[in-house]
PDB file of N, CA and C in Angstrom:
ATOM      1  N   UNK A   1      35.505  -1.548  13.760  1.00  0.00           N
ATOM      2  CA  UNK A   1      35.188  -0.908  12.500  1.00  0.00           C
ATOM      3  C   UNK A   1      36.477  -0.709  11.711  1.00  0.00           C
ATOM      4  N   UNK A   2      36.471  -1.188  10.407  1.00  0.00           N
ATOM      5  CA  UNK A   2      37.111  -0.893   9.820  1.00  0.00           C
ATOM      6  C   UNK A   2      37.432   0.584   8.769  1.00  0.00           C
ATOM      7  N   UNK A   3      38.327   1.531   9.592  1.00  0.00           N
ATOM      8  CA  UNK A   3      38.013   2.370   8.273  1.00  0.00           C
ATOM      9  C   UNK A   3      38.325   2.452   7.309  1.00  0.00           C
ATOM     10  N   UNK A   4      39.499   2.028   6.862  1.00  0.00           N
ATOM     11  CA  UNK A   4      40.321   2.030   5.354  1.00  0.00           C
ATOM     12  C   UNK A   4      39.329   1.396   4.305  1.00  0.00           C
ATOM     13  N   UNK A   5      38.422  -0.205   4.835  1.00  0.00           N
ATOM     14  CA  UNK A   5      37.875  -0.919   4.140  1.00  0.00           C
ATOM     15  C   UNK A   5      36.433  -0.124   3.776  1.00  0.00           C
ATOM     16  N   UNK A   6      36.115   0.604   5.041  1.00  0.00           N
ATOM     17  CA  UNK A   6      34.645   1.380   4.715  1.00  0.00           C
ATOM     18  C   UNK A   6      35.339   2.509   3.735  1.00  0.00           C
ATOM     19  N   UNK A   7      36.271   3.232   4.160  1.00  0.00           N
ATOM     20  CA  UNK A   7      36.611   3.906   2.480  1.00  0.00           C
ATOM     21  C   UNK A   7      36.516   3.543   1.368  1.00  0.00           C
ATOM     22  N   UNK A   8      37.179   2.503   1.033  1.00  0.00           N
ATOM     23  CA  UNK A   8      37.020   1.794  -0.264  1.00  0.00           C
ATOM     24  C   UNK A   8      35.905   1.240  -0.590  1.00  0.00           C
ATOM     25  N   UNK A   9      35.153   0.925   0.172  1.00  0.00           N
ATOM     26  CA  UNK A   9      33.731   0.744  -0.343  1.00  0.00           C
ATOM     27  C   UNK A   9      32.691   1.780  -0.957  1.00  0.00           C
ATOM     28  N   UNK A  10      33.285   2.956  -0.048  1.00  0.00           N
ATOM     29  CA  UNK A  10      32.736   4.152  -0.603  1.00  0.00           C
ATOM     30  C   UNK A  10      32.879   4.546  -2.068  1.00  0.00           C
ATOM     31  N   UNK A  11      34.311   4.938  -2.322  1.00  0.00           N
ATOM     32  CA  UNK A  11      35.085   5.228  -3.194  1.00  0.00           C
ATOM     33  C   UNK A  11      34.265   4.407  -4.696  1.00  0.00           C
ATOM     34  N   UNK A  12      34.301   2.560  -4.218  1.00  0.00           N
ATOM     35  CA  UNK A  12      34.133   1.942  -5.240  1.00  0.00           C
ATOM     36  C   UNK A  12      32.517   2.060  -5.754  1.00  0.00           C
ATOM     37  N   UNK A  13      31.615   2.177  -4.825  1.00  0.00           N
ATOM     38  CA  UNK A  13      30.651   2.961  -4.983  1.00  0.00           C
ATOM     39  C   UNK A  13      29.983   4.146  -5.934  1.00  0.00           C
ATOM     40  N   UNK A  14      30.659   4.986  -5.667  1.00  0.00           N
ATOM     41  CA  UNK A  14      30.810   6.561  -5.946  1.00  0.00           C
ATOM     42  C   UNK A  14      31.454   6.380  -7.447  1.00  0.00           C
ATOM     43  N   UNK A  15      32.803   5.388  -8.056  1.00  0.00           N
ATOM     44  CA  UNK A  15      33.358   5.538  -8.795  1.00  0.00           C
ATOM     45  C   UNK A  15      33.945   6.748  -8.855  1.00  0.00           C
ATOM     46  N   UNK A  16      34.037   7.069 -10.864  1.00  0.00           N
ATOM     47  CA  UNK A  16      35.418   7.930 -10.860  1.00  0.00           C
ATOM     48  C   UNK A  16      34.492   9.631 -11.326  1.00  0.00           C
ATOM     49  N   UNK A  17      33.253   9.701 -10.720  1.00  0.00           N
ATOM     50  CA  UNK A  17      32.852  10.889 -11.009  1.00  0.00           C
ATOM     51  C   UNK A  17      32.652  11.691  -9.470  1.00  0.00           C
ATOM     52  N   UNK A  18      33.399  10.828  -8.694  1.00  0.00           N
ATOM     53  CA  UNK A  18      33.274  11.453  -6.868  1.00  0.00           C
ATOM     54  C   UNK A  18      34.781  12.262  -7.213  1.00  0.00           C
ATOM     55  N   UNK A  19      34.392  13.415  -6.844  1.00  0.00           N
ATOM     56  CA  UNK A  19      35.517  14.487  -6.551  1.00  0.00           C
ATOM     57  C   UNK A  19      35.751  14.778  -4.986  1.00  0.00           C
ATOM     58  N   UNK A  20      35.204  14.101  -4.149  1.00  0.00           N
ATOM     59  CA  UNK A  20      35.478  14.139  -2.554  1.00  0.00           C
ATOM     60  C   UNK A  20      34.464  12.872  -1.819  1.00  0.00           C
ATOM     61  N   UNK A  21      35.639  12.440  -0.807  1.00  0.00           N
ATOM     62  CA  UNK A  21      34.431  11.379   0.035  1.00  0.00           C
ATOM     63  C   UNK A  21      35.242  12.198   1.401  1.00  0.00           C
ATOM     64  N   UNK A  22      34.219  12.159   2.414  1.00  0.00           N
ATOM     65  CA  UNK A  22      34.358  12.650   4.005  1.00  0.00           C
ATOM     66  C   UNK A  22      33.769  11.700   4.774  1.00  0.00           C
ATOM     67  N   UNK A  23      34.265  11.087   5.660  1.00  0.00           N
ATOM     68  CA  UNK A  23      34.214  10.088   6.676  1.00  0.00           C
ATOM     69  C   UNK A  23      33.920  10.909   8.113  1.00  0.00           C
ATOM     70  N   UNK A  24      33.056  10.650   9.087  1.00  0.00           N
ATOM     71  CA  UNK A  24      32.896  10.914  10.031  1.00  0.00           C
ATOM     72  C   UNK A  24      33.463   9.646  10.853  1.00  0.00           C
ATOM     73  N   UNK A  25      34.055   9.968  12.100  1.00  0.00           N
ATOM     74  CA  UNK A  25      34.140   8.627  12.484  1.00  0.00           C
ATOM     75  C   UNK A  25      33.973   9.153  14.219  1.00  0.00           C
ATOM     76  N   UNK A  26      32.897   8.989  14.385  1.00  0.00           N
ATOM     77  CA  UNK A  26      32.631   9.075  15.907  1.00  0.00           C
ATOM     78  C   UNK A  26      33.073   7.728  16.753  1.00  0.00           C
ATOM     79  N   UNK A  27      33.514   8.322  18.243  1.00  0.00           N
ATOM     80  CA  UNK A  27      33.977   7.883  19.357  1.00  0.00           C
ATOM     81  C   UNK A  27      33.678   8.135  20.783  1.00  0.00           C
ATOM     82  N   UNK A  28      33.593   6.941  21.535  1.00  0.00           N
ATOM     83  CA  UNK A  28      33.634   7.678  22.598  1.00  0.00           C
ATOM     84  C   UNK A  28      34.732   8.084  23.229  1.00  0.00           C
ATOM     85  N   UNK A  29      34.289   9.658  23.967  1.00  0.00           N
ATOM     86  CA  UNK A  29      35.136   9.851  24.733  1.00  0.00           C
ATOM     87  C   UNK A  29      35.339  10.010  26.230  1.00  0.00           C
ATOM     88  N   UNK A  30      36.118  10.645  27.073  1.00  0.00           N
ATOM     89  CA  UNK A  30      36.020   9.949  28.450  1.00  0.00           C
ATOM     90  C   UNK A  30      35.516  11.269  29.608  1.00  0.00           C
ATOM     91  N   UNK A  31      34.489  12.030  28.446  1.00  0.00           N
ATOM     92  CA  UNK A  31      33.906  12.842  29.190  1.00  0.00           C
ATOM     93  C   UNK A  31      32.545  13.266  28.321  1.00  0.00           C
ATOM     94  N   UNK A  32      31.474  13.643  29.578  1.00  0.00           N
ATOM     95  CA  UNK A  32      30.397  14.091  28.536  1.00  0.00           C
ATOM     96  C   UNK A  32      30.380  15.454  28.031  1.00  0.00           C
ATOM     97  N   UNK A  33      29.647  15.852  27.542  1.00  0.00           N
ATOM     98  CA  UNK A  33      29.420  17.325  27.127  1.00  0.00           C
ATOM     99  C   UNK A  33      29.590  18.879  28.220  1.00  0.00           C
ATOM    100  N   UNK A  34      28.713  18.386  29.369  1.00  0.00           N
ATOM    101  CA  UNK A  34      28.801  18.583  30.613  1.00  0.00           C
ATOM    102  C   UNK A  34      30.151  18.636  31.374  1.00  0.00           C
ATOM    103  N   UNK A  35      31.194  18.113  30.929  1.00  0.00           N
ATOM    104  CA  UNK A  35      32.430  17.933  31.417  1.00  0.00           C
ATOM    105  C   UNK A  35      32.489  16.585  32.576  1.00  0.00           C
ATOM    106  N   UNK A  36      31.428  16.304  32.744  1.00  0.00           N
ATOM    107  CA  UNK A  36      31.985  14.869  33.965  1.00  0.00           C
ATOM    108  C   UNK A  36      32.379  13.830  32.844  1.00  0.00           C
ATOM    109  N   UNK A  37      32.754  12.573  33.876  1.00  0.00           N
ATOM    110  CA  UNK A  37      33.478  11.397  33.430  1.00  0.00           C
ATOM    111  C   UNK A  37      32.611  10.703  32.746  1.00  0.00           C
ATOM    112  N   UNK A  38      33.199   9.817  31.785  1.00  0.00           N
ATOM    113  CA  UNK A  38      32.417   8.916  30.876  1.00  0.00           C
ATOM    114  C   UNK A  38      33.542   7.957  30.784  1.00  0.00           C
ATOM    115  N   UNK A  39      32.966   6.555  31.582  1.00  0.00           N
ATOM    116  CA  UNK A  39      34.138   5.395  30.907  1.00  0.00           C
ATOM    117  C   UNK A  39      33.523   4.674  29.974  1.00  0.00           C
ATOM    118  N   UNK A  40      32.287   4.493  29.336  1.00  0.00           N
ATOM    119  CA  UNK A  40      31.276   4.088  28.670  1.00  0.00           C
ATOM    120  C   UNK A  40      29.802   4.176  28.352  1.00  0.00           C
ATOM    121  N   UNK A  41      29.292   3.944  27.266  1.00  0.00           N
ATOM    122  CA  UNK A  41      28.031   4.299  26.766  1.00  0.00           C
ATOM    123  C   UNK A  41      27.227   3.203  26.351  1.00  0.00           C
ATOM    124  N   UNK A  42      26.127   3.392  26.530  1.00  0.00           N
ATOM    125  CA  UNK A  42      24.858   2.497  26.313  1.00  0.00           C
ATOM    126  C   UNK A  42      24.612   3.103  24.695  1.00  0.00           C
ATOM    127  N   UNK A  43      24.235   2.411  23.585  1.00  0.00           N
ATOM    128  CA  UNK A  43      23.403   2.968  22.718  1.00  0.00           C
ATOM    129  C   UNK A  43      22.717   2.064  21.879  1.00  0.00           C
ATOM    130  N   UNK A  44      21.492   2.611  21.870  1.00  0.00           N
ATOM    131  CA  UNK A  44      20.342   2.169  20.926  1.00  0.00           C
ATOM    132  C   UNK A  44      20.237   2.639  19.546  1.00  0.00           C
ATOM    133  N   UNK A  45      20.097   1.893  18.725  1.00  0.00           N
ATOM    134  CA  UNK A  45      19.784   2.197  17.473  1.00  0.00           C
ATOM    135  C   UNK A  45      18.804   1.878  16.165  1.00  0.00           C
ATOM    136  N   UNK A  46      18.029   2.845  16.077  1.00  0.00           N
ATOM    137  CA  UNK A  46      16.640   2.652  14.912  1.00  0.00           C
ATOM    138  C   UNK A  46      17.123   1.962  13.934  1.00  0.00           C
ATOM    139  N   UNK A  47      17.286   0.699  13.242  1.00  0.00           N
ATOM    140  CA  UNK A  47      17.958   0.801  11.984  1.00  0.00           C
ATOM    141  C   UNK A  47      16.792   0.614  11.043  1.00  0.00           C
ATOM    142  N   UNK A  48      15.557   1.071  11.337  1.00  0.00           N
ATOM    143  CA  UNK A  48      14.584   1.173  10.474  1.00  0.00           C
ATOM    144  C   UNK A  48      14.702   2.419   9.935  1.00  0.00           C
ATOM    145  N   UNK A  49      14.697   3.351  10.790  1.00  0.00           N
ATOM    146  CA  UNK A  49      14.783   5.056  10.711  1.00  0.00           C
ATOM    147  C   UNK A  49      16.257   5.176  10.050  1.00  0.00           C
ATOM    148  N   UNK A  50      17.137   4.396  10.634  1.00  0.00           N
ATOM    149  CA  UNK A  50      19.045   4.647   9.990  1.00  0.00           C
ATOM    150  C   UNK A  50      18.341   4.394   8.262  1.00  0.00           C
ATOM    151  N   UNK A  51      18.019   3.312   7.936  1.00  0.00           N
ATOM    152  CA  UNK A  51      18.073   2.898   6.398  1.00  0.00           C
ATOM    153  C   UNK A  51      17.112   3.941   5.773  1.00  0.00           C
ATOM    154  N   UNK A  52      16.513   4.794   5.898  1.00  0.00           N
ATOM    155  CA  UNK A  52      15.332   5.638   5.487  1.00  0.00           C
ATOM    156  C   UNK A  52      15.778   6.803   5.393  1.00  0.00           C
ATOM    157  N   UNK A  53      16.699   7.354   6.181  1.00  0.00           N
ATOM    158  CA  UNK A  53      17.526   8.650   6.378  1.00  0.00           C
ATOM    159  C   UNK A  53      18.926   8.400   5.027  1.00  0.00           C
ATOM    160  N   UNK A  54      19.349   7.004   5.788  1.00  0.00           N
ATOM    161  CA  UNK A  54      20.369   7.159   4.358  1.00  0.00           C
ATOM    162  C   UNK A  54      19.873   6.926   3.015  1.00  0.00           C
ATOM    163  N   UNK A  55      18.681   6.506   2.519  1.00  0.00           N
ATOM    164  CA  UNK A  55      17.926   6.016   1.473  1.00  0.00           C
ATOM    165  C   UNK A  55      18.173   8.291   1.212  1.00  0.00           C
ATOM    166  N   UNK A  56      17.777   8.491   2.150  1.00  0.00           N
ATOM    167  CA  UNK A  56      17.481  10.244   1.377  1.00  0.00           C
ATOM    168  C   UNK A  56      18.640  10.530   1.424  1.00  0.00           C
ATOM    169  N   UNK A  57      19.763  10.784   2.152  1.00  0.00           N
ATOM    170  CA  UNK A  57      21.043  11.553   1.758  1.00  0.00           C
ATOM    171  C   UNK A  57      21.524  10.929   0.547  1.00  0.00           C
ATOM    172  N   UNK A  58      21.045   9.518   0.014  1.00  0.00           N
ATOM    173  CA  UNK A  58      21.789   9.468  -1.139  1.00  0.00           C
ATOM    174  C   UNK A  58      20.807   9.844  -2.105  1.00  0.00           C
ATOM    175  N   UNK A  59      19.644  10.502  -2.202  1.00  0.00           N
ATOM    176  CA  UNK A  59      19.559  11.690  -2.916  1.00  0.00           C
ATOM    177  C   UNK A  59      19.730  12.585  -2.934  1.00  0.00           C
ATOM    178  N   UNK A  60      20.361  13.095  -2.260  1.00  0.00           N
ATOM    179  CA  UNK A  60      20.805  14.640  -2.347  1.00  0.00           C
ATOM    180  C   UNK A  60      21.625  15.470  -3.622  1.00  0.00           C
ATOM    181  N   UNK A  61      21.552  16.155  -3.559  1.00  0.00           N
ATOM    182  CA  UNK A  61      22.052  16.700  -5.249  1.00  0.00           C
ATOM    183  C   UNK A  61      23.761  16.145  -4.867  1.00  0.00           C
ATOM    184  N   UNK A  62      24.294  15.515  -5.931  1.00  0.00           N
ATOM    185  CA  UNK A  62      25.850  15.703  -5.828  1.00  0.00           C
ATOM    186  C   UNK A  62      26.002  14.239  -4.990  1.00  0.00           C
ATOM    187  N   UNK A  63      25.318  13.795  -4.844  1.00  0.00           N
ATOM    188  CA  UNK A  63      25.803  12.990  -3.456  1.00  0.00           C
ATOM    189  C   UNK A  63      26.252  11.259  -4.576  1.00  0.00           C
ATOM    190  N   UNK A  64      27.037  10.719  -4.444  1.00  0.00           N
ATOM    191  CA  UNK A  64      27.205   9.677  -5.418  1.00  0.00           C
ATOM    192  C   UNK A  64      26.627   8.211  -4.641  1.00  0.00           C
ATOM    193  N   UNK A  65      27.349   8.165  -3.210  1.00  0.00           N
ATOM    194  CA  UNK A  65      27.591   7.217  -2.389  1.00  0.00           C
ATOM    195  C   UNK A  65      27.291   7.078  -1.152  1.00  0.00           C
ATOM    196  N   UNK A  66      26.708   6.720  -0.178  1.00  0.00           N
ATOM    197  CA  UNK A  66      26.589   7.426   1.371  1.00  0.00           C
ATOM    198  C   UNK A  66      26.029   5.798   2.478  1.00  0.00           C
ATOM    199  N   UNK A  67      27.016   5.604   3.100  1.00  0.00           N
ATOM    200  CA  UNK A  67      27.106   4.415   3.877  1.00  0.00           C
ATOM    201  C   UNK A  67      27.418   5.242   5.253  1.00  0.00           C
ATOM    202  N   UNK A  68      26.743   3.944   6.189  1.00  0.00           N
ATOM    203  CA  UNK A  68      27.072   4.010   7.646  1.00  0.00           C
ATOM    204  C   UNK A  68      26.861   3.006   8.506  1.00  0.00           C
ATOM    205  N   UNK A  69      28.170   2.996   9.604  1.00  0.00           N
ATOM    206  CA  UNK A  69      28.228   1.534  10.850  1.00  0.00           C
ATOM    207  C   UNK A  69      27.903   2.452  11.767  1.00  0.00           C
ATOM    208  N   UNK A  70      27.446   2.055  12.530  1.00  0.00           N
ATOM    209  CA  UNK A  70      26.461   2.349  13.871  1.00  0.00           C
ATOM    210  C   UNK A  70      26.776   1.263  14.863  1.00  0.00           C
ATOM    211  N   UNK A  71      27.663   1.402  16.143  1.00  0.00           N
ATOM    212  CA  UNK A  71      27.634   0.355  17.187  1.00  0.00           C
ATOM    213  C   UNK A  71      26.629   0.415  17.741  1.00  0.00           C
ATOM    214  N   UNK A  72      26.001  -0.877  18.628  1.00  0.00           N
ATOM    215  CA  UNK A  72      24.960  -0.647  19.325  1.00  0.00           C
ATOM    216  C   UNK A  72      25.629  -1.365  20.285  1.00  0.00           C
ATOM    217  N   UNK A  73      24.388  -0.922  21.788  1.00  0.00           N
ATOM    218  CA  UNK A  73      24.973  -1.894  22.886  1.00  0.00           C
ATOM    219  C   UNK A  73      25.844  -1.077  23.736  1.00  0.00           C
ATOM    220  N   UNK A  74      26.604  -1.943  24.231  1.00  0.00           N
ATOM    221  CA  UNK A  74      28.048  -0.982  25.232  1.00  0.00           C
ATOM    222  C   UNK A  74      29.341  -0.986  24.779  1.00  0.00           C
ATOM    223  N   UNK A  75      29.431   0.300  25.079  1.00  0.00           N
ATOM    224  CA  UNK A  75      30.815   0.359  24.133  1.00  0.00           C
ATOM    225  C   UNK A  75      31.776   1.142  24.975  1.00  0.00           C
ATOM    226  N   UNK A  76      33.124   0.873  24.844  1.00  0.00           N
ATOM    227  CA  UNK A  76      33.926   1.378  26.032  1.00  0.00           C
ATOM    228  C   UNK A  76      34.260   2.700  25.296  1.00  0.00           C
ATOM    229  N   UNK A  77      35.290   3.148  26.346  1.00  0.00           N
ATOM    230  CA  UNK A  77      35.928   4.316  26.091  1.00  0.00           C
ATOM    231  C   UNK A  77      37.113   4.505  25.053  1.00  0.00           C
ATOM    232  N   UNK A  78      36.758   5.178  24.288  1.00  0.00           N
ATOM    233  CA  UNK A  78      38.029   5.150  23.361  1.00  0.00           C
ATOM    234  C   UNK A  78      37.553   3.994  22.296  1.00  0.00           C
ATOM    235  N   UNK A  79      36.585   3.514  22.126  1.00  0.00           N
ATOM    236  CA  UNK A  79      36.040   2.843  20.814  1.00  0.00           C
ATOM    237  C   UNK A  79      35.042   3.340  20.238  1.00  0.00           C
ATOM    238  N   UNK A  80      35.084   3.455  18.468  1.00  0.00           N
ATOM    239  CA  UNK A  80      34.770   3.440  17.849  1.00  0.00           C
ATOM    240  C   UNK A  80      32.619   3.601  17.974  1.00  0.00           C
ATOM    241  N   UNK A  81      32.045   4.779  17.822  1.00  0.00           N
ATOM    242  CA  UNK A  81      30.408   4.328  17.746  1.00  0.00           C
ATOM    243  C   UNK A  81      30.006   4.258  16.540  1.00  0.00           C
ATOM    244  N   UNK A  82      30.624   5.153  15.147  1.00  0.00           N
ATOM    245  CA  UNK A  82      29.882   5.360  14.110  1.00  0.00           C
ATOM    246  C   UNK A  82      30.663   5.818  12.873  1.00  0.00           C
ATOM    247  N   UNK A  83      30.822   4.954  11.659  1.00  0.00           N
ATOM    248  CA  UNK A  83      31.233   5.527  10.432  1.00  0.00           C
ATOM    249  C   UNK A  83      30.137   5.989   9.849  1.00  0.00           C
ATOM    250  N   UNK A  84      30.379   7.482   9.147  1.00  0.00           N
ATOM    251  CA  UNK A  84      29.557   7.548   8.565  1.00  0.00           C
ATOM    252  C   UNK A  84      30.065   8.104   7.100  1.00  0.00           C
ATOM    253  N   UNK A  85      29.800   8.349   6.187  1.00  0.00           N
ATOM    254  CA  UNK A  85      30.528   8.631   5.072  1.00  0.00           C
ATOM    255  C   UNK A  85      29.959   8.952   3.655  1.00  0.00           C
ATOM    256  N   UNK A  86      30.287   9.904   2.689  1.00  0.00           N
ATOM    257  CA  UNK A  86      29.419  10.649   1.691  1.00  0.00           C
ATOM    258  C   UNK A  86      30.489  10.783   1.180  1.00  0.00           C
ATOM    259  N   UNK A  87      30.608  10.172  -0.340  1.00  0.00           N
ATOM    260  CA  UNK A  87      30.950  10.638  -1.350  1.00  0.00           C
ATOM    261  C   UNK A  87      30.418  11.004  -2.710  1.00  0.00           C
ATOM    262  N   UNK A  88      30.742  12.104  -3.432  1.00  0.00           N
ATOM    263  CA  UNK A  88      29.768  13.255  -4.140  1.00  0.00           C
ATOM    264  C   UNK A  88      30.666  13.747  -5.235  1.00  0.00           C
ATOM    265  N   UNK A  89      30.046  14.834  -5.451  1.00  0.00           N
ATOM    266  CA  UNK A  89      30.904  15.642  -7.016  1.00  0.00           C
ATOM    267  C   UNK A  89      31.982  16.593  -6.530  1.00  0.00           C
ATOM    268  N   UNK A  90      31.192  17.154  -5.599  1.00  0.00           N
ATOM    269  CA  UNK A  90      31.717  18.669  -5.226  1.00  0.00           C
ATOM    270  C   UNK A  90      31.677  18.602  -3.502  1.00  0.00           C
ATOM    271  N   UNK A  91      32.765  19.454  -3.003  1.00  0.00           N
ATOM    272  CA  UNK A  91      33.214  19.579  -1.942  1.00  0.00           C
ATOM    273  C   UNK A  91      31.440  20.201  -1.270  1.00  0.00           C
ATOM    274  N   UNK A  92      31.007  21.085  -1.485  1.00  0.00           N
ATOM    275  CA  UNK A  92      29.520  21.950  -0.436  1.00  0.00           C
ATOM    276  C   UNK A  92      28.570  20.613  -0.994  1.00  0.00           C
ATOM    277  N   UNK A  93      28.436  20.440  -1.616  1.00  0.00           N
ATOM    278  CA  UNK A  93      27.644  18.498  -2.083  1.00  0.00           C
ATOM    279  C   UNK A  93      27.691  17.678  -0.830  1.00  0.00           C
ATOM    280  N   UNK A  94      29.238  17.419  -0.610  1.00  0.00           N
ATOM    281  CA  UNK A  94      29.420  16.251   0.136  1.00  0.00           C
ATOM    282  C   UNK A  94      29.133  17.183   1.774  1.00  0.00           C
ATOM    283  N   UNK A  95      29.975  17.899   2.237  1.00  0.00           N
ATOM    284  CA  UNK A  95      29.753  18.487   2.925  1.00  0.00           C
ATOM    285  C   UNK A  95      28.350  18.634   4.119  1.00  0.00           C
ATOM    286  N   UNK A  96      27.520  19.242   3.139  1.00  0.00           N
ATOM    287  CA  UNK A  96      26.316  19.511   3.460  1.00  0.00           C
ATOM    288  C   UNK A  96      25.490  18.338   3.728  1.00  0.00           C
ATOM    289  N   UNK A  97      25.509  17.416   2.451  1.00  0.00           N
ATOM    290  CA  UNK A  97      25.071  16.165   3.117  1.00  0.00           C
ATOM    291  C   UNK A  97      25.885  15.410   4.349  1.00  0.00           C
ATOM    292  N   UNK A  98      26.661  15.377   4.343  1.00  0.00           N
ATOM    293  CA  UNK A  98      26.793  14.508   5.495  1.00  0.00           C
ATOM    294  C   UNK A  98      26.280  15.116   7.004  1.00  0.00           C
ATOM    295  N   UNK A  99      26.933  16.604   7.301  1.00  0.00           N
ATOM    296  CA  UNK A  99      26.211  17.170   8.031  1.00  0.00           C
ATOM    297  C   UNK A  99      24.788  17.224   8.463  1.00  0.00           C
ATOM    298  N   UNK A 100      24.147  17.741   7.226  1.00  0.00           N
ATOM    299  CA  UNK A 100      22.747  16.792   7.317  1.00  0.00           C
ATOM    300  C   UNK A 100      22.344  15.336   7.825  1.00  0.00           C
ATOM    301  N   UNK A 101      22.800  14.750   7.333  1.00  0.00           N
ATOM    302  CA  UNK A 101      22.650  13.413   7.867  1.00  0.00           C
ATOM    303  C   UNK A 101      23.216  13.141   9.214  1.00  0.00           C
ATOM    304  N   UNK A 102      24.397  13.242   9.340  1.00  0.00           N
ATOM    305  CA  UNK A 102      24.609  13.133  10.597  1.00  0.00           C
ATOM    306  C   UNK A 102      23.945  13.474  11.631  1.00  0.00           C
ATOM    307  N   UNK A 103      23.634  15.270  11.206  1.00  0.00           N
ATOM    308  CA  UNK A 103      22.793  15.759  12.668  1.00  0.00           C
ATOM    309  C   UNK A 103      21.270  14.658  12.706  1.00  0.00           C
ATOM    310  N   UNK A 104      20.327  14.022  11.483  1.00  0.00           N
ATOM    311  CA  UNK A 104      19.324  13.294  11.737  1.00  0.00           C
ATOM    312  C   UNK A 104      19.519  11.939  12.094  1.00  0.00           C
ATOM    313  N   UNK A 105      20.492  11.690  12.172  1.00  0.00           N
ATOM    314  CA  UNK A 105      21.040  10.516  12.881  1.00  0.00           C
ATOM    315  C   UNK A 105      21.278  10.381  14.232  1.00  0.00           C
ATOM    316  N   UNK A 106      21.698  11.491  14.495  1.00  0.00           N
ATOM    317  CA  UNK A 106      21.736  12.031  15.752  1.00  0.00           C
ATOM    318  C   UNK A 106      20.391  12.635  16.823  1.00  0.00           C
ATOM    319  N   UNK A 107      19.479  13.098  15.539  1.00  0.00           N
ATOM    320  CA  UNK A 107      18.298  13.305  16.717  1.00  0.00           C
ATOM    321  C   UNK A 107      17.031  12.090  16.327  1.00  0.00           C
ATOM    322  N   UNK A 108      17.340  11.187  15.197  1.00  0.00           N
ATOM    323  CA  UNK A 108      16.239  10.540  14.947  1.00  0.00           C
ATOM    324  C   UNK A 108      16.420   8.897  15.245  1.00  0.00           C
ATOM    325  N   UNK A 109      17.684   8.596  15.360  1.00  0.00           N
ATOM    326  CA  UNK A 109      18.529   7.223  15.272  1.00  0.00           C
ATOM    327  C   UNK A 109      18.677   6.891  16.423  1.00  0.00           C
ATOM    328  N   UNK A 110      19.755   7.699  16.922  1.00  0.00           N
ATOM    329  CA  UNK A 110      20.596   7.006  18.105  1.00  0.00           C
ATOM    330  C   UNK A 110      20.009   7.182  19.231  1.00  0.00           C
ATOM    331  N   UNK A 111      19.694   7.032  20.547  1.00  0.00           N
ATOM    332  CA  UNK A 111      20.355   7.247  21.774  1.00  0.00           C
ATOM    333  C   UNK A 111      21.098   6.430  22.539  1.00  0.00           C
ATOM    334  N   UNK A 112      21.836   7.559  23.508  1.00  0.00           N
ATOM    335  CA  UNK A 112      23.043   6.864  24.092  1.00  0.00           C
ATOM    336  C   UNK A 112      22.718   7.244  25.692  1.00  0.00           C
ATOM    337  N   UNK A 113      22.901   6.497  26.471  1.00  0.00           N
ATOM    338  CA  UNK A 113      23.057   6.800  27.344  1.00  0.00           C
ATOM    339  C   UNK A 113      24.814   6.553  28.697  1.00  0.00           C
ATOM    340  N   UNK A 114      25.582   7.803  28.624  1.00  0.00           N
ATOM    341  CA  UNK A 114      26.719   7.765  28.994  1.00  0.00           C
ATOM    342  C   UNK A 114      26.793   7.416  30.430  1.00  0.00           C
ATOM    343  N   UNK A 115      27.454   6.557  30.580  1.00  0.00           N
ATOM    344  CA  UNK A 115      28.125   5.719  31.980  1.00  0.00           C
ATOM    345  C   UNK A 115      29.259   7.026  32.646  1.00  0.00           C
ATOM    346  N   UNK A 116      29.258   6.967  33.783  1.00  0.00           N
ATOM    347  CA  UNK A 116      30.165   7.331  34.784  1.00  0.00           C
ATOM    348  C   UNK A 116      31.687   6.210  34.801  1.00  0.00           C
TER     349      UNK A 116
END
């Protein structure tokens, strides 16, 4: 994943009435939540449900721009799972949406299942 290039796509997107863009950039890491080991993850991804979720965060009030990469498959440790990114008018605009989105991405999109 590229992030500099997914910025600028945003940016060029959004144009010159975005007063903030915020990038999420999820990873794996080499432990789960739980605290045991994780050297890698399995993950599945809706991209019927992904395009329908972002179709709505980019209505959200304020919201100008709103893209996202999603790895699927296996992915090691220490790489890259997910850009996600909102650019908007106002800082609680962008904010809120992405949060939003993210968390329904998270319970409606993905699953992962983490390797030992």
């Amino acid at each position: 994943m590229d992030i500099e290039g997914f910025r600028k796509k945003l940016k060029e997107k959004a144009g010159t009435k975005a007063g903030m863009i915020l990038i999420h950039n999820g990873l794996v890491r080499e432990y789960s939540r739980d605290g045991s080991p994780c050297s890698s993850l399995d993950m599945e991804v809706d991209f019927e449900r992904l395009s329908e979720i972002m179709d709505e965060t980019r209505g959200l009030p304020g919201v100008l721009a709103a893209e996202v990469e999603i790895s699927q498959g296996h992915i090691e440790k220490g790489d890259d799972v997910m850009l996600l990114g909102v650019a908007g008018d106002y800082r609680e605009n962008v904010i809120s949406a992405l949060s939003h989105c993210l968390d329904r991405i998270k319970k409606e999109v993905t699953r992962k299942k983490e390797l030992p």
